[in-house]
C-alpha atoms as a PDB file:
ATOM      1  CA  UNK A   1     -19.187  12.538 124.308  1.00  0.00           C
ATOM      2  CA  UNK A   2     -16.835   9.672 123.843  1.00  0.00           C
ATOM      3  CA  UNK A   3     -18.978   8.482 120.982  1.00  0.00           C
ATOM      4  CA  UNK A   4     -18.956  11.833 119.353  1.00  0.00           C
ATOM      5  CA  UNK A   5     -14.921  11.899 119.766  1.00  0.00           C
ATOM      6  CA  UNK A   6     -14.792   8.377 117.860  1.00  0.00           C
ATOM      7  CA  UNK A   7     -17.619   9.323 115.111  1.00  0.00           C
ATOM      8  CA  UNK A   8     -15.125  12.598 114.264  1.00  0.00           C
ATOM      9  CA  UNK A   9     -11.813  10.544 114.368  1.00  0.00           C
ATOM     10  CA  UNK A  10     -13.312   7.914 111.931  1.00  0.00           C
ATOM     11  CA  UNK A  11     -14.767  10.982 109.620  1.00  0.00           C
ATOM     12  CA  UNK A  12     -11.076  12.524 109.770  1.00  0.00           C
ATOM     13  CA  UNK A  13      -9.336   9.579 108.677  1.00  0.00           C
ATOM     14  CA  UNK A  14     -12.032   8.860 106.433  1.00  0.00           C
ATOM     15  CA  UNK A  15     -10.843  11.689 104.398  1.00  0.00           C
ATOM     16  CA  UNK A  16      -6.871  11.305 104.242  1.00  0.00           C
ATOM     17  CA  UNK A  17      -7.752   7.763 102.980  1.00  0.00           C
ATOM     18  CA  UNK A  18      -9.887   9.472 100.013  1.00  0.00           C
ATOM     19  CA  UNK A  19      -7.323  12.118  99.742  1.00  0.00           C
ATOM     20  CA  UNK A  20      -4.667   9.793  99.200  1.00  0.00           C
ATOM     21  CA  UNK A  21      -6.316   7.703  97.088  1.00  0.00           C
ATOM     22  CA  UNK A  22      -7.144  10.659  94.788  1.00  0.00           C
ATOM     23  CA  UNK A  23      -3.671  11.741  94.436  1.00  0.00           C
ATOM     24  CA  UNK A  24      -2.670   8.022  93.928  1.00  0.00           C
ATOM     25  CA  UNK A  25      -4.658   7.953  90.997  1.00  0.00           C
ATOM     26  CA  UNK A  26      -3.990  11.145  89.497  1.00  0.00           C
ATOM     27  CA  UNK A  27      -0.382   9.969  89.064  1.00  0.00           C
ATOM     28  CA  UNK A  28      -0.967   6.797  87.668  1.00  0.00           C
ATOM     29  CA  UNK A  29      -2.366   8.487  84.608  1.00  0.00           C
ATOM     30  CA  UNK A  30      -0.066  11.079  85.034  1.00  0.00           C
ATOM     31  CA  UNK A  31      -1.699  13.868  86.239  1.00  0.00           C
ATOM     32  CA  UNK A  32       0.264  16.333  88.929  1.00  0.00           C
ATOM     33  CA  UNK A  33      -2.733  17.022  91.053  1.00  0.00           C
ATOM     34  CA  UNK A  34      -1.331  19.854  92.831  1.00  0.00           C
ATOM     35  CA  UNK A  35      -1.307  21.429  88.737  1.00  0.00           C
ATOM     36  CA  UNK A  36      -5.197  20.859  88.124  1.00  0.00           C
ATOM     37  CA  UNK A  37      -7.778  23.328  89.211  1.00  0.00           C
ATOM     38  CA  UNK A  38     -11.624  22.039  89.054  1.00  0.00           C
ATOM     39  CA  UNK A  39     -12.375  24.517  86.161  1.00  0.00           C
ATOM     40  CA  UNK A  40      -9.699  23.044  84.177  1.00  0.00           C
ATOM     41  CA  UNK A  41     -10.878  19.586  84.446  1.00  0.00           C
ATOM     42  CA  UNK A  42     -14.623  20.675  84.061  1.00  0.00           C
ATOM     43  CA  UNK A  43     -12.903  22.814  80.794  1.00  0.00           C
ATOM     44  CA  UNK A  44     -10.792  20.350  79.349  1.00  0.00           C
ATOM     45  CA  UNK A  45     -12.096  16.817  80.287  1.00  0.00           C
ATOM     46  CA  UNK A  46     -15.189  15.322  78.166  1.00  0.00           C
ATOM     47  CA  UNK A  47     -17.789  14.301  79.596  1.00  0.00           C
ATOM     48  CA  UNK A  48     -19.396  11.070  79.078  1.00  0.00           C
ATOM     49  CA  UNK A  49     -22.185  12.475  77.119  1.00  0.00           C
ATOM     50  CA  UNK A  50     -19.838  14.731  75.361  1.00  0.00           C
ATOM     51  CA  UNK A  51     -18.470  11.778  73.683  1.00  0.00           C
ATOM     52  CA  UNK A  52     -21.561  10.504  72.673  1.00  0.00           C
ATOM     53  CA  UNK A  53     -22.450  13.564  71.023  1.00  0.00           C
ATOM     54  CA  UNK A  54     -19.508  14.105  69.192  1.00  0.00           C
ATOM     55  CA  UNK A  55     -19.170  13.790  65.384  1.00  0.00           C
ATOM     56  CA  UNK A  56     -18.227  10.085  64.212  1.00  0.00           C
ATOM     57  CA  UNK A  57     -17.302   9.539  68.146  1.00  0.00           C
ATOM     58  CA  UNK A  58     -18.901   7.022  70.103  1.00  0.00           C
ATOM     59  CA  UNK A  59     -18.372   5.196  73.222  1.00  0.00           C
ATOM     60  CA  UNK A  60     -19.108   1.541  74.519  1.00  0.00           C
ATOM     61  CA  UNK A  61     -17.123  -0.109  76.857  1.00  0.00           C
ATOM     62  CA  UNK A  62     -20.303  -3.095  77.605  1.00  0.00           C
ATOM     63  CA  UNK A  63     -19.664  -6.504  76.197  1.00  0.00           C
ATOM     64  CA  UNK A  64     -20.159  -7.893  73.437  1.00  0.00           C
ATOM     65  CA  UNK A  65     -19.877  -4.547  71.162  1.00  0.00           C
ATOM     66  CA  UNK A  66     -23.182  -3.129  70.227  1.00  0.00           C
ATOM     67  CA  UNK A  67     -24.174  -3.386  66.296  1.00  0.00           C
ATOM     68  CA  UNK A  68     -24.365  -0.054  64.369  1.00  0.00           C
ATOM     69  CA  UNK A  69     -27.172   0.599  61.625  1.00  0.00           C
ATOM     70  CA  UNK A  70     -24.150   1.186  59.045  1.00  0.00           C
ATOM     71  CA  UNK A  71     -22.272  -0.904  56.559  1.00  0.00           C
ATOM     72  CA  UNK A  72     -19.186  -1.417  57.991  1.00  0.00           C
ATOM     73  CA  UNK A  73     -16.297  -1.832  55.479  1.00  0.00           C
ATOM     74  CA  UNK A  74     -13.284  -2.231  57.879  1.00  0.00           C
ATOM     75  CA  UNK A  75     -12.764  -2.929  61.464  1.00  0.00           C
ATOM     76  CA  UNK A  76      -9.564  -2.636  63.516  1.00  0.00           C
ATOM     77  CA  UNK A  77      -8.192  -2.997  67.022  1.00  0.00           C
ATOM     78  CA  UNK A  78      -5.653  -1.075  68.856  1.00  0.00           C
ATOM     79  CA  UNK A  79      -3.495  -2.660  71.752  1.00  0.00           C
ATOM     80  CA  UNK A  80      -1.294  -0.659  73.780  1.00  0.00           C
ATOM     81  CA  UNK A  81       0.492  -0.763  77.166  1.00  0.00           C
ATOM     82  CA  UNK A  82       0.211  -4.771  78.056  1.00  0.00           C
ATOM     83  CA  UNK A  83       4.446  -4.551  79.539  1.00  0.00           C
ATOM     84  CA  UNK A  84       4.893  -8.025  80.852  1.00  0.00           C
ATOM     85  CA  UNK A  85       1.063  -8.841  81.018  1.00  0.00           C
ATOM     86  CA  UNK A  86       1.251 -11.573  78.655  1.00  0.00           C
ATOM     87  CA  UNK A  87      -1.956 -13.563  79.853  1.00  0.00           C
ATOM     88  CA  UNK A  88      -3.949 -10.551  79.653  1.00  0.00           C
ATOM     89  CA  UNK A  89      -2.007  -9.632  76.102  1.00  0.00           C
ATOM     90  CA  UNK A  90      -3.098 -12.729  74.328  1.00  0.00           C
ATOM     91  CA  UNK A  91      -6.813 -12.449  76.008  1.00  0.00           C
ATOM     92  CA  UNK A  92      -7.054  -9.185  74.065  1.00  0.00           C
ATOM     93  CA  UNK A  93      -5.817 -10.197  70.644  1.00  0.00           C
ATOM     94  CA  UNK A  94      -8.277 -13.456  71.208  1.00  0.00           C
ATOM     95  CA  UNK A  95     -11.245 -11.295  71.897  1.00  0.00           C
ATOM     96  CA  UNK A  96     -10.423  -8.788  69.228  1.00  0.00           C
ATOM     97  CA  UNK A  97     -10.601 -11.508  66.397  1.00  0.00           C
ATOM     98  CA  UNK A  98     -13.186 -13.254  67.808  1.00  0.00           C
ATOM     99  CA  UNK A  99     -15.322  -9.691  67.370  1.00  0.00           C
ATOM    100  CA  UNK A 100     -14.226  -9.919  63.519  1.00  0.00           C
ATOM    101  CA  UNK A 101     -10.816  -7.675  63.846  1.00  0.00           C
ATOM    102  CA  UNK A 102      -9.039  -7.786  60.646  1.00  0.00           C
ATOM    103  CA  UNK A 103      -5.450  -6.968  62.041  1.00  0.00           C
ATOM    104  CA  UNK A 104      -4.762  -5.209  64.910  1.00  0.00           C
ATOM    105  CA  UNK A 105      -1.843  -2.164  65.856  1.00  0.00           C
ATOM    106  CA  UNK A 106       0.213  -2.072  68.751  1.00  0.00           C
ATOM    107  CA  UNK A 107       1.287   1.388  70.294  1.00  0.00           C
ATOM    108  CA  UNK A 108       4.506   0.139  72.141  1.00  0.00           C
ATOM    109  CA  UNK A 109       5.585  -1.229  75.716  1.00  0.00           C
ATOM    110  CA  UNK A 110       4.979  -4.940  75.594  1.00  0.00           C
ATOM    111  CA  UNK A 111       7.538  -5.184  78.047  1.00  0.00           C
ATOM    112  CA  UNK A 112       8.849  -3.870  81.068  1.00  0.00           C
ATOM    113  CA  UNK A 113      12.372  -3.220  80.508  1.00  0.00           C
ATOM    114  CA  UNK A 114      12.642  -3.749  77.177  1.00  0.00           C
ATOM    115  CA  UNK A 115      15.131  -6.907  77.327  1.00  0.00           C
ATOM    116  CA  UNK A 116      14.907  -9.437  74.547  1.00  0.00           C
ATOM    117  CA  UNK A 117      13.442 -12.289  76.232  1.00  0.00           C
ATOM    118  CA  UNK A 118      10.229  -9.689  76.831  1.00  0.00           C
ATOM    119  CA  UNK A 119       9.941  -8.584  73.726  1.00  0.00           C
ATOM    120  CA  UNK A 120      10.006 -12.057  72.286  1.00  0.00           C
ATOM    121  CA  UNK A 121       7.511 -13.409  74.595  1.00  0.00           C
ATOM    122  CA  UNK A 122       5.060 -10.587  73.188  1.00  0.00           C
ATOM    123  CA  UNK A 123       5.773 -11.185  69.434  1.00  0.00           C
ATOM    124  CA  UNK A 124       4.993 -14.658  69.928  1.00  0.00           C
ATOM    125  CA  UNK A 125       1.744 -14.027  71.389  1.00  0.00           C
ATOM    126  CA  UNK A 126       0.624 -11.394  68.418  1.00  0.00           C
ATOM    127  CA  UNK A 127       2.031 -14.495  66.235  1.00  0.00           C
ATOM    128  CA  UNK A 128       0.032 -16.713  68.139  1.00  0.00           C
ATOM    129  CA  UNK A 129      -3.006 -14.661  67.551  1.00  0.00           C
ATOM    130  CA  UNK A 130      -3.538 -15.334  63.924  1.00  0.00           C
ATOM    131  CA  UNK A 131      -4.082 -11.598  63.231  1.00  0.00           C
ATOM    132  CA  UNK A 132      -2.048  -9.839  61.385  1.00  0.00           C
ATOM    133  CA  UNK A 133      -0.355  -6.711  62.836  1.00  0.00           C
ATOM    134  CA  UNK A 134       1.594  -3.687  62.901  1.00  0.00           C
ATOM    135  CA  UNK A 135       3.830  -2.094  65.878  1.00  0.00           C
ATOM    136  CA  UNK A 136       5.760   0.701  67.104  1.00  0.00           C
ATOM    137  CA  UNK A 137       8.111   0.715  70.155  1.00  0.00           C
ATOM    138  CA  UNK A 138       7.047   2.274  73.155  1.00  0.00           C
ATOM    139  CA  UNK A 139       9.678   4.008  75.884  1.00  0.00           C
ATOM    140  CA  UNK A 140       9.716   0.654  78.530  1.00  0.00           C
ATOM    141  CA  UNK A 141      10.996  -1.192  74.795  1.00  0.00           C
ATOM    142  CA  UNK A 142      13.836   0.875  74.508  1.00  0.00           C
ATOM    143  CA  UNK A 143      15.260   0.350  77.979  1.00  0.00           C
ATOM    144  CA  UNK A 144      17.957  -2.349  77.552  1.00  0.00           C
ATOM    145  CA  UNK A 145      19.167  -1.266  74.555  1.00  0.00           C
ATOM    146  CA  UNK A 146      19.893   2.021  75.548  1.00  0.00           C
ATOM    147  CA  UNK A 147      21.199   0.950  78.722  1.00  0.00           C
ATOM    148  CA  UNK A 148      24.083  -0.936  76.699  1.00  0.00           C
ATOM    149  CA  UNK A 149      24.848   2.594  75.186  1.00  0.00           C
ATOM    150  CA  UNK A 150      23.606   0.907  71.486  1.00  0.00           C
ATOM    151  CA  UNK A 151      20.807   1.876  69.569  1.00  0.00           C
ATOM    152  CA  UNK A 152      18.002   2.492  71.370  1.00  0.00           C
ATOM    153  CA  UNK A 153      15.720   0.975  68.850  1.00  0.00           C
ATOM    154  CA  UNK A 154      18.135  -2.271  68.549  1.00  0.00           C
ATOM    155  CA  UNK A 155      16.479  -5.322  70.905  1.00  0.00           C
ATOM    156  CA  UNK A 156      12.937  -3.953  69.218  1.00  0.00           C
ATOM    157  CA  UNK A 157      14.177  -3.715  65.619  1.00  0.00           C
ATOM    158  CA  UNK A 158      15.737  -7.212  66.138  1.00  0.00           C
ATOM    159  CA  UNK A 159      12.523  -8.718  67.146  1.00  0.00           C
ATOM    160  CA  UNK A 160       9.422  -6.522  65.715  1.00  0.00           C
ATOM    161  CA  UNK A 161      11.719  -5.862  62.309  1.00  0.00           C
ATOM    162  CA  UNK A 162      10.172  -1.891  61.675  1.00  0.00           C
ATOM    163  CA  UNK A 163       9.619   1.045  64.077  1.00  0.00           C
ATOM    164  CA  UNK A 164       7.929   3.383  61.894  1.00  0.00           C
ATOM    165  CA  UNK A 165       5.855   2.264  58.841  1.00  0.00           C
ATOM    166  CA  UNK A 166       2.646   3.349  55.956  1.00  0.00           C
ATOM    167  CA  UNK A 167       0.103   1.196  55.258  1.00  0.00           C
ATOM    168  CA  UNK A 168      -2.782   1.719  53.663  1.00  0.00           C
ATOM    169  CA  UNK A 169      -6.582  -0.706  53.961  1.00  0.00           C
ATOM    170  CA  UNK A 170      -9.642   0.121  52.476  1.00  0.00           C
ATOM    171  CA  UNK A 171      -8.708   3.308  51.121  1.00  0.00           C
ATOM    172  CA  UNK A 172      -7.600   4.722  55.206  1.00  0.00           C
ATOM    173  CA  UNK A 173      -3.967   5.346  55.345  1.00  0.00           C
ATOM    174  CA  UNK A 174      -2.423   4.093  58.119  1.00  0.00           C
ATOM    175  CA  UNK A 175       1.144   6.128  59.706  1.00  0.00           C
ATOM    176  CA  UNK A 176       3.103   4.384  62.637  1.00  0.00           C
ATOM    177  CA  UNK A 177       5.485   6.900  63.784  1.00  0.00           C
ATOM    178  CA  UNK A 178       8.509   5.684  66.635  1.00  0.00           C
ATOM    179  CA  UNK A 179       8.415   8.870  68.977  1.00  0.00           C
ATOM    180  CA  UNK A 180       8.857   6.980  71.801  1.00  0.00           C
ATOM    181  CA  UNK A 181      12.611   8.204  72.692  1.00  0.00           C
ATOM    182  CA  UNK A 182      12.533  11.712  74.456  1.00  0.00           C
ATOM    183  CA  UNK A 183      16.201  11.574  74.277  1.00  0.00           C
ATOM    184  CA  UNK A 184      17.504  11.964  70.787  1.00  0.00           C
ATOM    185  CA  UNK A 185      13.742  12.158  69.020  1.00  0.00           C
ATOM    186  CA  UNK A 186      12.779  10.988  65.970  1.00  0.00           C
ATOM    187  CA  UNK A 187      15.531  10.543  63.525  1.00  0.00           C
ATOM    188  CA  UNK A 188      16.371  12.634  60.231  1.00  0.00           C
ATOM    189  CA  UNK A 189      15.450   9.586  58.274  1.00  0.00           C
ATOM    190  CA  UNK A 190      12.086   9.003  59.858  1.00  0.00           C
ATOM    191  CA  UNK A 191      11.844  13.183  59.624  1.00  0.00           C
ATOM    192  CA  UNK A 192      12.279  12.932  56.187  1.00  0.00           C
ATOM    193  CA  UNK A 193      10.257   9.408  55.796  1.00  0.00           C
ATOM    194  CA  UNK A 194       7.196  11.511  57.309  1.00  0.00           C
ATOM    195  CA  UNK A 195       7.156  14.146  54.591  1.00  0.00           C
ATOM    196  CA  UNK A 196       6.130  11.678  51.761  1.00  0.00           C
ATOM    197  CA  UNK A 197       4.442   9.328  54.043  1.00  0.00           C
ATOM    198  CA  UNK A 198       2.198  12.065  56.120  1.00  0.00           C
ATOM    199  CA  UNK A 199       0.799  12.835  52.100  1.00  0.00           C
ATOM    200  CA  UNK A 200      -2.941  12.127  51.840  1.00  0.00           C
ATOM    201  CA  UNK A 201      -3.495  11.115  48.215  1.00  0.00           C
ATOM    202  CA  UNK A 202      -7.012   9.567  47.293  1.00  0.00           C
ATOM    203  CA  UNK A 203      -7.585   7.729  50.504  1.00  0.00           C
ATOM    204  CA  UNK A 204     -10.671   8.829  52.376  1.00  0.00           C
ATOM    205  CA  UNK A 205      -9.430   8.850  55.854  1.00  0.00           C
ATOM    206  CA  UNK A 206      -5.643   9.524  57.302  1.00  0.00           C
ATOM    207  CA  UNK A 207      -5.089   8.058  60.762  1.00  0.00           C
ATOM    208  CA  UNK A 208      -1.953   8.242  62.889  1.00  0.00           C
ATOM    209  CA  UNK A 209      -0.757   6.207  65.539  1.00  0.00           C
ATOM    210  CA  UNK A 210       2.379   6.230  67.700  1.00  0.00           C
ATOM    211  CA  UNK A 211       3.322   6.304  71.506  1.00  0.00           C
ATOM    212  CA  UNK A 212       3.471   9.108  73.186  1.00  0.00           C
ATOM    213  CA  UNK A 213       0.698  11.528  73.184  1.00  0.00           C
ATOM    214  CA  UNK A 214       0.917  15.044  71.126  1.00  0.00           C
ATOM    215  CA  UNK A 215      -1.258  16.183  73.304  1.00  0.00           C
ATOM    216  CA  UNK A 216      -3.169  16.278  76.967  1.00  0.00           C
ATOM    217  CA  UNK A 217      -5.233  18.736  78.183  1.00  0.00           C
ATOM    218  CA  UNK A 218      -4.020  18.442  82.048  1.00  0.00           C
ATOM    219  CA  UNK A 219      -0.524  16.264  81.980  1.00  0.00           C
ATOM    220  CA  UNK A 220       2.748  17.110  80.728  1.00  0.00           C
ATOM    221  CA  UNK A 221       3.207  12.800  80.433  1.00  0.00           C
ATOM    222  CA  UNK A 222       3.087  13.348  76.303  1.00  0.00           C
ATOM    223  CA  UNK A 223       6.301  13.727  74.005  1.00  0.00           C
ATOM    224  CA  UNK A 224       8.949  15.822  75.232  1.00  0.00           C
ATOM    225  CA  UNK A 225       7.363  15.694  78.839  1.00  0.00           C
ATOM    226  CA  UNK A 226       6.166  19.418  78.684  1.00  0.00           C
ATOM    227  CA  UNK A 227       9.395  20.613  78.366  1.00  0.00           C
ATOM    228  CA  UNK A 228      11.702  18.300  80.419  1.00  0.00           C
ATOM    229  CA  UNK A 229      13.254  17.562  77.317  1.00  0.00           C
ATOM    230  CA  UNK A 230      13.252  20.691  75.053  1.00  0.00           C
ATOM    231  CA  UNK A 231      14.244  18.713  71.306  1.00  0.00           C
ATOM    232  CA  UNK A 232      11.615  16.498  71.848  1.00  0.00           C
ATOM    233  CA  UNK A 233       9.421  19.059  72.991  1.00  0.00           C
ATOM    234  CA  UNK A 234      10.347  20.985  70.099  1.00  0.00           C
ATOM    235  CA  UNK A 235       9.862  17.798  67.626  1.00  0.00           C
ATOM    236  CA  UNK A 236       6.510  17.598  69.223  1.00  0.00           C
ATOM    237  CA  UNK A 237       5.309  20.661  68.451  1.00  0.00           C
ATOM    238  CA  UNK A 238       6.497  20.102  64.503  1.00  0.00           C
ATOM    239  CA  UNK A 239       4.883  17.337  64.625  1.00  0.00           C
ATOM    240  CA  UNK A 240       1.412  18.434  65.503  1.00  0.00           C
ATOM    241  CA  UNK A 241       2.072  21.478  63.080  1.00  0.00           C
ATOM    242  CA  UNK A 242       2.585  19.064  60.182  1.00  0.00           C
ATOM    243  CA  UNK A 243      -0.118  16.457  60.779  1.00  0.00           C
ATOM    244  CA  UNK A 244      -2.489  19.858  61.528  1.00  0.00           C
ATOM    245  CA  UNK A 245      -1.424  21.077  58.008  1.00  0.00           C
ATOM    246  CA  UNK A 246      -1.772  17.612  56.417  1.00  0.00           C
ATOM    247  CA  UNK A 247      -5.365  17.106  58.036  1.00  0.00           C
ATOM    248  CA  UNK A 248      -4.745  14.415  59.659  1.00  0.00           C
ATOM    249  CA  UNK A 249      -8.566  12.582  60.780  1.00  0.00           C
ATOM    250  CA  UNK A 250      -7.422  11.592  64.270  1.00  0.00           C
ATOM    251  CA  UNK A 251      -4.101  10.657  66.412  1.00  0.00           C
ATOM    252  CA  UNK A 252      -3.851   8.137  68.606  1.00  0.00           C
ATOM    253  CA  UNK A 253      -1.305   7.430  71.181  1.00  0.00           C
ATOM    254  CA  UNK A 254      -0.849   4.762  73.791  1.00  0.00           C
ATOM    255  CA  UNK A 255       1.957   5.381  77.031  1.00  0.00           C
ATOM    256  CA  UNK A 256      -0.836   7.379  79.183  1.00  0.00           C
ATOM    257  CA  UNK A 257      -2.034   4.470  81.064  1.00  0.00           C
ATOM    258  CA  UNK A 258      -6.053   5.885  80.845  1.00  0.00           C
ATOM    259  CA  UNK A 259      -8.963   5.826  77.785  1.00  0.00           C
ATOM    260  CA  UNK A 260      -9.254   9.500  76.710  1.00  0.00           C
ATOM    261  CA  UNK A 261     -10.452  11.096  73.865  1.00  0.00           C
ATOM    262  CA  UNK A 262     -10.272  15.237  73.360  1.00  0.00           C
ATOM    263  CA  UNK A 263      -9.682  17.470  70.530  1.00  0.00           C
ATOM    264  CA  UNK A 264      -6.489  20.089  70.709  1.00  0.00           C
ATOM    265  CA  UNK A 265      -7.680  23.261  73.014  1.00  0.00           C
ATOM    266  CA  UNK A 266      -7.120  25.182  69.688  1.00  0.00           C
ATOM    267  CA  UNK A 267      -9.473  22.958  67.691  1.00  0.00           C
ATOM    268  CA  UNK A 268      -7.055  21.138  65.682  1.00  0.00           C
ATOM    269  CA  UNK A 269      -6.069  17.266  65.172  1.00  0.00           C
ATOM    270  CA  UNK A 270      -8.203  15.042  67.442  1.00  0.00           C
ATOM    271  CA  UNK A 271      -6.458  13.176  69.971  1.00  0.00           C
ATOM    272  CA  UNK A 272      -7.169   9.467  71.774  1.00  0.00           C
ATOM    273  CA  UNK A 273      -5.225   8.000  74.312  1.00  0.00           C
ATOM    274  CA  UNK A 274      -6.502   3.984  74.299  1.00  0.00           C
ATOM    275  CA  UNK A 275      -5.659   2.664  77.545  1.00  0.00           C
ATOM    276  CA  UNK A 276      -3.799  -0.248  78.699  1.00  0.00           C
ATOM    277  CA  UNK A 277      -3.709  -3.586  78.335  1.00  0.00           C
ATOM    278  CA  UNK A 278      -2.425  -4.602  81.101  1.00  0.00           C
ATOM    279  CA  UNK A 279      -3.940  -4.918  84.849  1.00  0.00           C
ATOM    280  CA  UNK A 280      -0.705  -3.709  86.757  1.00  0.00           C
ATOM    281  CA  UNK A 281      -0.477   0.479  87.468  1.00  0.00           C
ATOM    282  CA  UNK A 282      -3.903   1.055  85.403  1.00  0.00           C
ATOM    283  CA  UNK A 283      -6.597   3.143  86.830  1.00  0.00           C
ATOM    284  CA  UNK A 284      -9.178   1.494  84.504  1.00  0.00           C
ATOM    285  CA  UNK A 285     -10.164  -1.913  83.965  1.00  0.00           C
ATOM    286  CA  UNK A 286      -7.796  -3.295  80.848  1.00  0.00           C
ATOM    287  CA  UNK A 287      -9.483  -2.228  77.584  1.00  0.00           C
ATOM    288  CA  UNK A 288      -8.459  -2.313  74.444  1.00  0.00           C
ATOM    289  CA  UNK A 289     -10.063   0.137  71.318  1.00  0.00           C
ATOM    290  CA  UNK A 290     -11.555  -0.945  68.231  1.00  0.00           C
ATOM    291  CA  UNK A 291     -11.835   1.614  64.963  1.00  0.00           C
ATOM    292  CA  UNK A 292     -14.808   0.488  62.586  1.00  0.00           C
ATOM    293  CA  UNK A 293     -14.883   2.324  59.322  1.00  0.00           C
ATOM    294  CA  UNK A 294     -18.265   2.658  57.656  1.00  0.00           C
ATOM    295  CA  UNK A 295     -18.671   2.620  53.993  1.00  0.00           C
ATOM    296  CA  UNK A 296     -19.507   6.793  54.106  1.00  0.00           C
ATOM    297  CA  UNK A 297     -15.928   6.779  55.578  1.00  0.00           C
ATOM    298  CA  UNK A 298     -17.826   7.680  59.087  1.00  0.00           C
ATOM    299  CA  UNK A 299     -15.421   5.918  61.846  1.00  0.00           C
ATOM    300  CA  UNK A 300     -16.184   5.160  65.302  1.00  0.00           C
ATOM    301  CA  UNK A 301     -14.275   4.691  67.924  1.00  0.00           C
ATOM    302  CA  UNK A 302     -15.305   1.882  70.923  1.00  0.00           C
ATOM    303  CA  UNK A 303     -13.137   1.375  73.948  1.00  0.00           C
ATOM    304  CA  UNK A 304     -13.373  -2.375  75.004  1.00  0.00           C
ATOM    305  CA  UNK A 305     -12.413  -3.983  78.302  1.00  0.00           C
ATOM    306  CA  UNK A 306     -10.878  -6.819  77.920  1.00  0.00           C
ATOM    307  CA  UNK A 307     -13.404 -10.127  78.962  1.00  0.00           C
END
């Protein structure tokens, strides 16, 4: 009988440990789990096999990354997330030009508080690298400046030089919108920046990148933090209008500290969240994604954890 009293205890506190952990996890990719209901995750969540089967998606997070039958006419990485993980920052740029990266794009917070001795120590590593690249700020960047009642953007546009930016490679245009400040949004210049930028003129494929998600299926941890702030909430629903009516290939966000990849509920823009860099508050291992552009202007898209 005594047995049978221990065997139940041990079963009981079996399950607050797995309990806890659950909801542990849920919030670290910022998911309220007293919100989600299991059809809405079966609904909304892919599937591993419902990646693999989707158009010009495909998944591989085994190392080294596995060859295509394709011509591949650009490849790309994407780094997001690595806060004051500077060991595992630099082991990511490393491994992403040592698997033929041609420049790589940052989707803001290299740092933790966003003080200038951070963000230098992260720009030196991308200089370090030898690969060119491209950032926006993310919300941890902003934190000192804004603290000091300045600019927001100032400690980030001191070091990193741009916030927002167009580029195009290969004939895939390339938009880095700042939307990382829930606060006061994106300014009227960058509004107004966007209108010509956003344009798709003869290049094949129209990417954008920027911080915060536009979009989650189950979290309100995107831009304008499902209403907590209403202007940015606002400003994020303009925003997905306009890059909807400028047809916009694919979004991709960093912040969300979790590799996802889902289309709109209403079948619009598709939407990637590409994990984190770093090893601190991240439910996955640290990844990293790489885009590879095919000559067809196919794309896939390859989560990679960092070696």
């Amino acid at each position: 009988m005594i047995r049978l009293i221990r065997i139940l205890f041990a079963v009981f506190l079996a399950g607050i440990i797995l309990v806890s952990f659950g909801y542990v996890t849920f919030q670290f990719i910022g998911i309220d789990p007293g919100e989600i209901r299991l059809s809405d995750v079966s609904k909304n969540i892919p599937t591993l096999s419902d990646i693999l089967s989707s158009q010009n998606v495909s998944q591989e997070i085994q190392n080294p990354l596995t060859p295509v039958q394709k011509n591949f006419k650009l490849r790309f990485a994407l780094i997001a997330d690595s806060h004051t993980d500077f060991s595992t920052l630099q082991r990511a740029l490393q491994d992403a030009k040592a698997q033929g990266a041609s420049y790589v794009i940052g989707l803001g917070d290299y740092s933790a508080f966003g003080n200038l001795k951070e963000l230098e120590a992260s720009k030196k590593i991308f200089d370090e690298s030898g690969l060119p690249y491209y950032v926006v700020p993310g919300d941890h960047d902003l934190g000192e400046s804004r603290a000091l009642k300045g600019v927001p953007e100032k400690l980030f546009l001191e070091v990193f030089g741009e916030a927002y930016q167009v580029f195009v490679k290969g004939q895939v245009k390339h938009v880095l919108i700042h939307n990382a400040d829930n606060y006061q949004g994106l300014s009227e210049e960058q509004w107004t920046w966007l209108s010509t930028a956003i344009e798709k003129g003869p290049e094949k494929l129209l990417f954008v990148f920027l911080h915060e998600p536009l979009y989650h299926p189950t979290s309100t941890h995107i831009m304008g933090r499902g209403g907590e702030y209403p202007e940015a909430e606002k400003e994020r629903e303009d925003l997905l209008s306009l890059l909807n009516q400028k047809q916009v290939d694919e979004v991709f966000a960093g912040d969300i500290h979790f590799f996802a990849r889902f289309p709109k509920a209403d079948g619009s823009v598709t939407m990637t969240t590409i994990g984190a860099v770093t090893t601190e508050r991240n439910p996955q291992t640290p990844r990293y994604v790489f885009i590879d552009v095919f000559d067809d202007y196919s794309y896939q898209v390859t989560q990679r954890v960092i070696p």
